[in-house]
Protein backbone atom coordinates (compact mmCIF):
# COMPACT_ATOMS: atom_id res chain seq x y z
CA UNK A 1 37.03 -29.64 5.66
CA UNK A 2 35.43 -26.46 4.79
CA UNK A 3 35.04 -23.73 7.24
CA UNK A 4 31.69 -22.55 8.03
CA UNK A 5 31.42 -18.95 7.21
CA UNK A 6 28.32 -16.62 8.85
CA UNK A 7 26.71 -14.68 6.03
CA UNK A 8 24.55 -12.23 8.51
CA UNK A 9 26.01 -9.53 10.49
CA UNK A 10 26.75 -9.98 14.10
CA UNK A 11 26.38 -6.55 15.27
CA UNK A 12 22.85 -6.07 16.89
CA UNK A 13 20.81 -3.40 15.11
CA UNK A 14 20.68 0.09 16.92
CA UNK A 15 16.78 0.78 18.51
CA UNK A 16 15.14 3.53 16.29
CA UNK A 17 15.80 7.11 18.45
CA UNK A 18 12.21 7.30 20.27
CA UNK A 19 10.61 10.94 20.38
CA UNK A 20 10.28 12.13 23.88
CA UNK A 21 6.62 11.60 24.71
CA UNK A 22 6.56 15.15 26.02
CA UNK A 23 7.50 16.70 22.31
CA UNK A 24 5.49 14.74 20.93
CA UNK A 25 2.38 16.20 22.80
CA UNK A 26 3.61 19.52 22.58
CA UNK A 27 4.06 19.40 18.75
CA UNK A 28 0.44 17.25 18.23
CA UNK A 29 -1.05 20.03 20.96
CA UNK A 30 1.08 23.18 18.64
CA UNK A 31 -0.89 22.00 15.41
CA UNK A 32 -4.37 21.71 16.69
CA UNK A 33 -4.39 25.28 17.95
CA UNK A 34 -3.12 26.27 14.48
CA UNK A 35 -4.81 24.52 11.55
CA UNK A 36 -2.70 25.84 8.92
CA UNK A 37 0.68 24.43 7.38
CA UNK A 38 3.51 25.01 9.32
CA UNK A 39 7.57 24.32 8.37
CA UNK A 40 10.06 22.82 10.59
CA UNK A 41 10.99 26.16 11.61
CA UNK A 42 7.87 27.91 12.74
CA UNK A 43 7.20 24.85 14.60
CA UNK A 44 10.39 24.69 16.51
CA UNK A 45 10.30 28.11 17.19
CA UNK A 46 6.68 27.40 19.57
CA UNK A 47 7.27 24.46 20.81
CA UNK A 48 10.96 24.63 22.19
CA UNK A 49 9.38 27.11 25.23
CA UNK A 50 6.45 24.69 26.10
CA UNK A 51 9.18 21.63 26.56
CA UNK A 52 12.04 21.41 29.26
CA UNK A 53 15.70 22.10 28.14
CA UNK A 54 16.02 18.53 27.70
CA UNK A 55 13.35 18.29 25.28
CA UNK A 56 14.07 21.01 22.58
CA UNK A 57 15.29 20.66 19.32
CA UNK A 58 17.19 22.87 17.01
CA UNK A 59 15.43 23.85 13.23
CA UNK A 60 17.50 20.60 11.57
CA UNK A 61 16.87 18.13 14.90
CA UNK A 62 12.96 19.28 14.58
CA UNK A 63 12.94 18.74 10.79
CA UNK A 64 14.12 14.89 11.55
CA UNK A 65 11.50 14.29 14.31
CA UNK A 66 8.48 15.75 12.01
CA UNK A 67 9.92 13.32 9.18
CA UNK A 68 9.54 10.13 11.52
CA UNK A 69 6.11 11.28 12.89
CA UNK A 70 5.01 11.54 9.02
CA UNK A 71 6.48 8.06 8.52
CA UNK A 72 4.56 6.62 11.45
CA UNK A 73 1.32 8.41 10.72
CA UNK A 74 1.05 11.27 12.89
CA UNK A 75 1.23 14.53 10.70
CA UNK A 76 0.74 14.84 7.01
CA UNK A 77 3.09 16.57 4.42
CA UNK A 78 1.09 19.08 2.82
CA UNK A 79 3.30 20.95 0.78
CA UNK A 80 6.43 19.89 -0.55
CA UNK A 81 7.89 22.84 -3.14
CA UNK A 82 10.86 21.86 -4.83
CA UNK A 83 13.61 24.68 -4.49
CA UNK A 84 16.42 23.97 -6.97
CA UNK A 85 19.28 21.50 -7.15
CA UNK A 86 22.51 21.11 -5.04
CA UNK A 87 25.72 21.08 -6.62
CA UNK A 88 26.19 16.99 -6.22
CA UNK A 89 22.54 17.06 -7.70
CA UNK A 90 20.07 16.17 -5.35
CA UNK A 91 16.55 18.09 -5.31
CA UNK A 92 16.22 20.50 -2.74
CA UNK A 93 12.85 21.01 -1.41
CA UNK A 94 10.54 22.92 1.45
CA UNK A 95 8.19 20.46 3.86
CA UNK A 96 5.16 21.99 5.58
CA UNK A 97 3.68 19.67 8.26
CA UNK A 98 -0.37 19.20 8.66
CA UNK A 99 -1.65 17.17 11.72
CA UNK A 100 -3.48 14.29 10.26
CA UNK A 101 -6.77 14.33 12.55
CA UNK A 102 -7.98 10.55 11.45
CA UNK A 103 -4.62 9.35 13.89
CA UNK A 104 -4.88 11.24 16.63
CA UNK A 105 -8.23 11.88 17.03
CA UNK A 106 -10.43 8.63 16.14
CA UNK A 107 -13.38 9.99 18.27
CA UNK A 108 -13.79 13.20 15.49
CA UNK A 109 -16.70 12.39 13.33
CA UNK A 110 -17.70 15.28 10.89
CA UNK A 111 -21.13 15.53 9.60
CA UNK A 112 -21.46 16.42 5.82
CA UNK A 113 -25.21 17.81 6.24
């Protein structure tokens, strides 16, 4: 008699980390006020003293939150410069974050006249 062997995994897959809705709002708020590009960096730098201790991010924690609110729609990657190789040769490259208007604001309608 054969034994009946389970081909999918039984381990329950981990919930994606959720942004604290109070970042979120702080970041969205950080670039309306300033329209032009801004890097992981300049960004964490303002918006870690709007948020509560709990809240901030370091330069590397901020750069992973931006990259899921591109994925889901939020911001917009405006420039991407490529900056060299590393030495197990993967590109290197510098992200500046735009807020993409058309998702957060669906009420903005521009007038081309």
């Amino acid at each position: 008699i054969p034994l009946s062997i389970e081909t999918h995994s039984t381990e329950q897959r981990r919930p994606k980390m959720r942004i604290p809705k109070a970042l979120r709002t702080a970041i969205r708020t950080r670039l309306r006020n300033d329209t032009r590009p801004m890097t992981s960096k300049d960004i964490s730098d303002s918006v870690n003293p709007m948020v509560k201790k709990s809240n901030q991010r370091t330069v590397r924690e901020m750069a992973f939150v931006l990259k899921q609110m591109a994925r889901e729609g939020d911001l917009i990657i405006s420039k991407e410069t490529k900056n060299g190789l590393t030495p197990s040769g993967n590109e290197r490259s510098r992200v500046e974050y735009v807020l993409n208007f058309e998702a957060v604001d669906p009420d903005i309608v521009e007038e081309s006249e």
